[in-house]
PDB file of N, CA and C in Angstrom:
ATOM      1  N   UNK A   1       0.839  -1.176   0.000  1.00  0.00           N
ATOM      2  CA  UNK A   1       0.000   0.000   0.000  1.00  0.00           C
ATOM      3  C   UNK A   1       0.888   1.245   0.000  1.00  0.00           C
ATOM      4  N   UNK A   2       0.484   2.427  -0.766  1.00  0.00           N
ATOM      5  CA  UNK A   2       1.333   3.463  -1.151  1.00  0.00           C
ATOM      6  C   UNK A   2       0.883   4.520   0.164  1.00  0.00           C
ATOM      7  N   UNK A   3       1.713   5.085   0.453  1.00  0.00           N
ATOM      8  CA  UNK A   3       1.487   5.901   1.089  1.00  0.00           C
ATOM      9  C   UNK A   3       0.711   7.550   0.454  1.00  0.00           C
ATOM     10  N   UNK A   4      -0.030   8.116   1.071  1.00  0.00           N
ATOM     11  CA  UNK A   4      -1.166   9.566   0.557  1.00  0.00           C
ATOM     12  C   UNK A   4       0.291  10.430   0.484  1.00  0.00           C
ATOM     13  N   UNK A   5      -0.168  11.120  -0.774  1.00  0.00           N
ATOM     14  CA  UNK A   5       0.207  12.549  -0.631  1.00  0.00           C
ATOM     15  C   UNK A   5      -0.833  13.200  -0.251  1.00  0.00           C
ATOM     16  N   UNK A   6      -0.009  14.230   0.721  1.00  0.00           N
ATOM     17  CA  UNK A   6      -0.685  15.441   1.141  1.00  0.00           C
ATOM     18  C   UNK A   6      -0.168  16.726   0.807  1.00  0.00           C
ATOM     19  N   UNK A   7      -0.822  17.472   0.178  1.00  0.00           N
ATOM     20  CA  UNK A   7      -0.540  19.098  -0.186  1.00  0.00           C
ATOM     21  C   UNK A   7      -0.751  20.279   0.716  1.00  0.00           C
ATOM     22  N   UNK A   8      -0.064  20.892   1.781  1.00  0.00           N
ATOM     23  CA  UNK A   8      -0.479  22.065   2.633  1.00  0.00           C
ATOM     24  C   UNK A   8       0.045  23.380   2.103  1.00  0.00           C
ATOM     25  N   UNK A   9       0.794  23.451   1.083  1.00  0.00           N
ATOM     26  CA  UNK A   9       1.357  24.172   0.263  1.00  0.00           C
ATOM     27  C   UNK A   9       0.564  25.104  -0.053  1.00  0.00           C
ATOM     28  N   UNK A  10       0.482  26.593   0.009  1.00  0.00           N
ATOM     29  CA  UNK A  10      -0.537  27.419  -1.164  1.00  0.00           C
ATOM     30  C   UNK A  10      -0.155  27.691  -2.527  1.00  0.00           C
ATOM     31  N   UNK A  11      -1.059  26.918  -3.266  1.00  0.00           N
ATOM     32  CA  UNK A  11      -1.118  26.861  -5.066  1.00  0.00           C
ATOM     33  C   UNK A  11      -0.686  28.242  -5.553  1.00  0.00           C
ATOM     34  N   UNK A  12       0.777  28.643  -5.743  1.00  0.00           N
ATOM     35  CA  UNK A  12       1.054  29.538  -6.846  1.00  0.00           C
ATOM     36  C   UNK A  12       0.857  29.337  -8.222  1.00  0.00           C
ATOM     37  N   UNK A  13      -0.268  29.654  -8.856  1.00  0.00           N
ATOM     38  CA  UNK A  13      -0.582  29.547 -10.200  1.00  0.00           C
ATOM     39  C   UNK A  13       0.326  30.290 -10.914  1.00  0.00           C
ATOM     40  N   UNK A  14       0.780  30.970 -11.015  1.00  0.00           N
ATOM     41  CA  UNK A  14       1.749  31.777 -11.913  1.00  0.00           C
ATOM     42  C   UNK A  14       3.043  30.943 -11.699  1.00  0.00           C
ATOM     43  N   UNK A  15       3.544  30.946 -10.746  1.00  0.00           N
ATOM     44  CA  UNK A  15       4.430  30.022 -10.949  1.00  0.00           C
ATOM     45  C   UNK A  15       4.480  28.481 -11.760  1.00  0.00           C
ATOM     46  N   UNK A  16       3.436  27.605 -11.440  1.00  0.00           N
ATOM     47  CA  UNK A  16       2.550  26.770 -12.227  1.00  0.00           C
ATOM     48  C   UNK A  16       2.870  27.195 -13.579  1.00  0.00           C
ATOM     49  N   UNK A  17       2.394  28.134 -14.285  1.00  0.00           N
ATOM     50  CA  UNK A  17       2.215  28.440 -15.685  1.00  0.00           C
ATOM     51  C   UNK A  17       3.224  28.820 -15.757  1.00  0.00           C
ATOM     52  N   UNK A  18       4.429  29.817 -15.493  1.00  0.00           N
ATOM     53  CA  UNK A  18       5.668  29.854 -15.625  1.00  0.00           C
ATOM     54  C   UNK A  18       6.576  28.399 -16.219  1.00  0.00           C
ATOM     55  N   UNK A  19       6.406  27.628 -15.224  1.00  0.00           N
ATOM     56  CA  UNK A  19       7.525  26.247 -15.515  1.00  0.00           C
ATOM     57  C   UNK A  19       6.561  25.616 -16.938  1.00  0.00           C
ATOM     58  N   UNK A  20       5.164  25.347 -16.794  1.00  0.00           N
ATOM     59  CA  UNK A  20       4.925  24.632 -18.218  1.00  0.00           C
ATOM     60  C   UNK A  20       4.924  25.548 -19.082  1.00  0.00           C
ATOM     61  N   UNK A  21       4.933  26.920 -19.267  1.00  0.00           N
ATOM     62  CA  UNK A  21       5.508  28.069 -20.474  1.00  0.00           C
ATOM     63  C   UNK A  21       6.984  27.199 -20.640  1.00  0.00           C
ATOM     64  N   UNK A  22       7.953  27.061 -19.765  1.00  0.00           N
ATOM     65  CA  UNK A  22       9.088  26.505 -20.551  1.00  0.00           C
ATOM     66  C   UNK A  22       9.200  25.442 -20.393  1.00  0.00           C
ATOM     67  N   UNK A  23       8.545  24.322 -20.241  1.00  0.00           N
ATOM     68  CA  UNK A  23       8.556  22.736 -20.612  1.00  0.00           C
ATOM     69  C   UNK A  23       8.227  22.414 -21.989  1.00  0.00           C
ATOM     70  N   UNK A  24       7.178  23.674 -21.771  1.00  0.00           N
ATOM     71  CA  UNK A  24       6.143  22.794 -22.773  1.00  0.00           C
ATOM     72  C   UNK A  24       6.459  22.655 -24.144  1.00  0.00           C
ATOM     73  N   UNK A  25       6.714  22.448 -25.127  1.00  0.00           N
ATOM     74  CA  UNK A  25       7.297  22.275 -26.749  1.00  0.00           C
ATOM     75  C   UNK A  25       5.888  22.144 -27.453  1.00  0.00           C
ATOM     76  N   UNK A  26       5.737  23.132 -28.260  1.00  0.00           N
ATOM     77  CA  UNK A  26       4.780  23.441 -28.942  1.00  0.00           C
ATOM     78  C   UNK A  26       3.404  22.934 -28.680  1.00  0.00           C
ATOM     79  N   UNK A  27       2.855  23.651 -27.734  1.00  0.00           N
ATOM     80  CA  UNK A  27       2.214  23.945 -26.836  1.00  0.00           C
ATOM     81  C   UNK A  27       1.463  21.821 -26.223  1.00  0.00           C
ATOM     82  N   UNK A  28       2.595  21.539 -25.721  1.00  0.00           N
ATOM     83  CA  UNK A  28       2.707  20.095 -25.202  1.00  0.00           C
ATOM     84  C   UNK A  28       3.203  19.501 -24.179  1.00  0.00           C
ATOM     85  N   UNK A  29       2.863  19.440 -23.397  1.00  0.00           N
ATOM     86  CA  UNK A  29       3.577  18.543 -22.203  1.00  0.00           C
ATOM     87  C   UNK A  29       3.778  16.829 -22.087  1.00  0.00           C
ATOM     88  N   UNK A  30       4.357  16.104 -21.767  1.00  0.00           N
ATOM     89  CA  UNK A  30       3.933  14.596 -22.116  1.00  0.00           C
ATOM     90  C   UNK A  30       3.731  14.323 -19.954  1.00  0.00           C
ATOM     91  N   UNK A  31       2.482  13.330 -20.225  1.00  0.00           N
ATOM     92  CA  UNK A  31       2.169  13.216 -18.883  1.00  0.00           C
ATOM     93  C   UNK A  31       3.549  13.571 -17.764  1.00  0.00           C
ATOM     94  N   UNK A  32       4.592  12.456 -18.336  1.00  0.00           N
ATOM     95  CA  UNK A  32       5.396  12.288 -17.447  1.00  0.00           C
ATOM     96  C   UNK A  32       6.371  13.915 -16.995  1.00  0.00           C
ATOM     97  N   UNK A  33       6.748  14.625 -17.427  1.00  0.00           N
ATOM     98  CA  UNK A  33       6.370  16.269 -17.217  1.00  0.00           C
ATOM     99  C   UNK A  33       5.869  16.564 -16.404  1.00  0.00           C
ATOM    100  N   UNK A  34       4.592  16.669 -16.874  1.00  0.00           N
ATOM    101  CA  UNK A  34       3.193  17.212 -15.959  1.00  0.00           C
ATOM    102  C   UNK A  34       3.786  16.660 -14.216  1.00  0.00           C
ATOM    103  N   UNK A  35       3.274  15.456 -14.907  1.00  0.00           N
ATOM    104  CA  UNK A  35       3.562  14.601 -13.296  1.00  0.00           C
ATOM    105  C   UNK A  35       4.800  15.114 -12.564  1.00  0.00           C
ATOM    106  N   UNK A  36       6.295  15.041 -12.785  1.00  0.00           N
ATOM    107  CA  UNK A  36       7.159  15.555 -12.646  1.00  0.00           C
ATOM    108  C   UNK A  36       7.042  17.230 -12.019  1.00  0.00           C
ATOM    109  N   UNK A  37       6.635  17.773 -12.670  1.00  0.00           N
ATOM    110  CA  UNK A  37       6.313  19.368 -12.524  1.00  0.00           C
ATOM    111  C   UNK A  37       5.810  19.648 -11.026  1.00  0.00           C
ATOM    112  N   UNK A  38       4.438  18.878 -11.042  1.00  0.00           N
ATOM    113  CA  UNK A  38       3.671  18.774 -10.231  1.00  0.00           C
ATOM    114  C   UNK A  38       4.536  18.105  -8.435  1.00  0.00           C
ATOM    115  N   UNK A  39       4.870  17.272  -8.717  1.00  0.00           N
ATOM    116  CA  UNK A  39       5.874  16.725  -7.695  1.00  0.00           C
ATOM    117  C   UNK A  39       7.208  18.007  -7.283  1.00  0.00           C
ATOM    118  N   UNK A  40       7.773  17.950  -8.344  1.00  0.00           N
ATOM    119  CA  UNK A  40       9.020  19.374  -7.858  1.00  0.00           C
ATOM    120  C   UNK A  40       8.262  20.976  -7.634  1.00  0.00           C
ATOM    121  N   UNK A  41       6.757  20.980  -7.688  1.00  0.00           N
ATOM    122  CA  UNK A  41       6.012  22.010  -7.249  1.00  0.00           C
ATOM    123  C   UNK A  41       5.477  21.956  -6.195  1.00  0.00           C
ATOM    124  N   UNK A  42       5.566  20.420  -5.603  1.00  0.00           N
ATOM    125  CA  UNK A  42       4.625  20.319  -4.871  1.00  0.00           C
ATOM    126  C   UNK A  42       3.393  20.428  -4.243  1.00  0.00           C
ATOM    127  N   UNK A  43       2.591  20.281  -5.740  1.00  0.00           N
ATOM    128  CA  UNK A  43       1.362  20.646  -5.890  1.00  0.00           C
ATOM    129  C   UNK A  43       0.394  19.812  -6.411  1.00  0.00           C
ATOM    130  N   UNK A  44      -0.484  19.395  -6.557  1.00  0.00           N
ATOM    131  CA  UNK A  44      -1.130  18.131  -6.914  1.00  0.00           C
ATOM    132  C   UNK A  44      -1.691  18.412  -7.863  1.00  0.00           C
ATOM    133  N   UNK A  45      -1.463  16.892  -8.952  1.00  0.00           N
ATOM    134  CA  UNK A  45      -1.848  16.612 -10.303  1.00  0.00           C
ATOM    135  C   UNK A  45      -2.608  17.745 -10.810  1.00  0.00           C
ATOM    136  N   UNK A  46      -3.696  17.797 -10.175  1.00  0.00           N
ATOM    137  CA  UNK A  46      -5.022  18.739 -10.992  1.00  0.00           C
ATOM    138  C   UNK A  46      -4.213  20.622 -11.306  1.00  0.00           C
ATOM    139  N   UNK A  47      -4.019  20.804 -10.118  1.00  0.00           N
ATOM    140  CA  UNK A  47      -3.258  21.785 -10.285  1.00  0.00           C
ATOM    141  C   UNK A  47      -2.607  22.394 -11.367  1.00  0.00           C
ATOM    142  N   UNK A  48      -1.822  20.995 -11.937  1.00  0.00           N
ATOM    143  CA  UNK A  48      -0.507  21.703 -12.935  1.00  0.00           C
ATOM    144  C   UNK A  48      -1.919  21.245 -14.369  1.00  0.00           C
ATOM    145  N   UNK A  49      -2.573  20.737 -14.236  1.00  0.00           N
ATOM    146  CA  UNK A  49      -3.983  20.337 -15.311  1.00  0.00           C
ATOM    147  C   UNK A  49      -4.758  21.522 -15.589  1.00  0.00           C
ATOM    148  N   UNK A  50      -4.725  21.714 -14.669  1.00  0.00           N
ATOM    149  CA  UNK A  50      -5.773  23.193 -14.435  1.00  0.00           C
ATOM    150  C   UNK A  50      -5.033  24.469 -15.531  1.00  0.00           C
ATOM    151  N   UNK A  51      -3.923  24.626 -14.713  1.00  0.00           N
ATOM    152  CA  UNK A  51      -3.013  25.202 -15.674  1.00  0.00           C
ATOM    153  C   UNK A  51      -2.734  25.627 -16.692  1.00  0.00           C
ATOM    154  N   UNK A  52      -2.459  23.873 -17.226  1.00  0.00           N
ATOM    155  CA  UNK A  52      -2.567  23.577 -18.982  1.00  0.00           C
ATOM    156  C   UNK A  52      -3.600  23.691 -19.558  1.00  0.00           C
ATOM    157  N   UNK A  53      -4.874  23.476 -18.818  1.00  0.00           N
ATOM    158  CA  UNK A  53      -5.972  23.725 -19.353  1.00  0.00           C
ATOM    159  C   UNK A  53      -6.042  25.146 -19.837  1.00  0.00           C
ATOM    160  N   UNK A  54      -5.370  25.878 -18.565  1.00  0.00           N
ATOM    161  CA  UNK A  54      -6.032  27.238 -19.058  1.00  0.00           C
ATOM    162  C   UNK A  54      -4.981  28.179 -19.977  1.00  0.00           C
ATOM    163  N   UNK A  55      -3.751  27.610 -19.858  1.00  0.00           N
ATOM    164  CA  UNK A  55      -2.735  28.127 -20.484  1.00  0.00           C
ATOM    165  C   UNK A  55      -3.334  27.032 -22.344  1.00  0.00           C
ATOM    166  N   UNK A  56      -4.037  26.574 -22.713  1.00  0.00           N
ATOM    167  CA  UNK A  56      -4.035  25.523 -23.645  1.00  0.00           C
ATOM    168  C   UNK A  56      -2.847  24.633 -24.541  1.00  0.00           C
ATOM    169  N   UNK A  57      -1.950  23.917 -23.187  1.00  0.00           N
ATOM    170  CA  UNK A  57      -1.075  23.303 -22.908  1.00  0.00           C
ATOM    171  C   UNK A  57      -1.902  21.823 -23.120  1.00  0.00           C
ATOM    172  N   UNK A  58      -1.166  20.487 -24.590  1.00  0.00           N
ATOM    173  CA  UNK A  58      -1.769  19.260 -24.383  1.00  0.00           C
ATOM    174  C   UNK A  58      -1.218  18.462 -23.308  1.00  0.00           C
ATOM    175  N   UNK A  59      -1.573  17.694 -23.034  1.00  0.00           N
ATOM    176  CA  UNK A  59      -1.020  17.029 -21.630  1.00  0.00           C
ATOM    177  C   UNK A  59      -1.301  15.231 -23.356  1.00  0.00           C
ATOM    178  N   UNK A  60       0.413  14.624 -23.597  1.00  0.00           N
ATOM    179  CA  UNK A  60       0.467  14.144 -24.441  1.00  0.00           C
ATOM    180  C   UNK A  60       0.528  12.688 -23.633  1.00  0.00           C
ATOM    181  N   UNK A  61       0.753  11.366 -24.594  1.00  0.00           N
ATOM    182  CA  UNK A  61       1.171  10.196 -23.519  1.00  0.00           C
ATOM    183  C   UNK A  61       1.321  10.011 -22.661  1.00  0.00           C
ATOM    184  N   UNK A  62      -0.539  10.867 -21.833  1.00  0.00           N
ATOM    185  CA  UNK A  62      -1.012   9.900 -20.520  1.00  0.00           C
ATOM    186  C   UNK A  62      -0.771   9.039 -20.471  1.00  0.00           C
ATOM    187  N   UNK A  63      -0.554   8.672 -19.098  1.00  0.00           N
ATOM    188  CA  UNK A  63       0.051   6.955 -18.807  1.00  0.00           C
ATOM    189  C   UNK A  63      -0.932   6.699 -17.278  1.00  0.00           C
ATOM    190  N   UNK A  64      -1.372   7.455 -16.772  1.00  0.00           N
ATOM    191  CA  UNK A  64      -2.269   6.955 -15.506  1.00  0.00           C
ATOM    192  C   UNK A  64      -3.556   7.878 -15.561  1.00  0.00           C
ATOM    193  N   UNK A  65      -4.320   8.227 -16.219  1.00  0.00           N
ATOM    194  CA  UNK A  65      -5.557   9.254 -16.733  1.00  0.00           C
ATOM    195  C   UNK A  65      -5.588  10.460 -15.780  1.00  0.00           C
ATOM    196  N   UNK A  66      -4.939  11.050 -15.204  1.00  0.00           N
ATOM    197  CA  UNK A  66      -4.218  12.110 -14.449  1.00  0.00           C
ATOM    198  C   UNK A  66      -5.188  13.286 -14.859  1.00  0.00           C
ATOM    199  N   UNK A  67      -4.508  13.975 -16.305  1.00  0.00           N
ATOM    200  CA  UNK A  67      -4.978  14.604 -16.879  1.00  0.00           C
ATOM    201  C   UNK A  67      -5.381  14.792 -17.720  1.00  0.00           C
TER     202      UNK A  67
END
């Protein structure tokens, strides 16, 4: 059994959209990114989704339906 993440962190969205502005390669992230991002942000999945959503960033070769 995996242990929970927990987030007590407050969600800097700009920062968020900052790092996938320069990940992203024509306007693309590949899950493993995202996921990545999200972990060294310490911010949870939806978060860096939310993001891309609104920045219209693809979130490419999902691998766990995340985003």
């Amino acid at each position: 059994m995996r242990d929970a993440v927990c987030y007590d962190a407050v969600v800097d969205q700009e920062q968020i959209k900052r790092q996938i502005e320069e990940e992203a390669r024509e306007g693309r992230l590949t899950c493993e990114q995202a996921r990545a991002l999200a972990e060294r942000l310490e911010v949870p999945y939806s978060e860096v989704g939310r993001a891309c959503d609104e920045l219209n960033v693809k979130i490419k070769a999902c691998q766990l339906g995340c985003f």
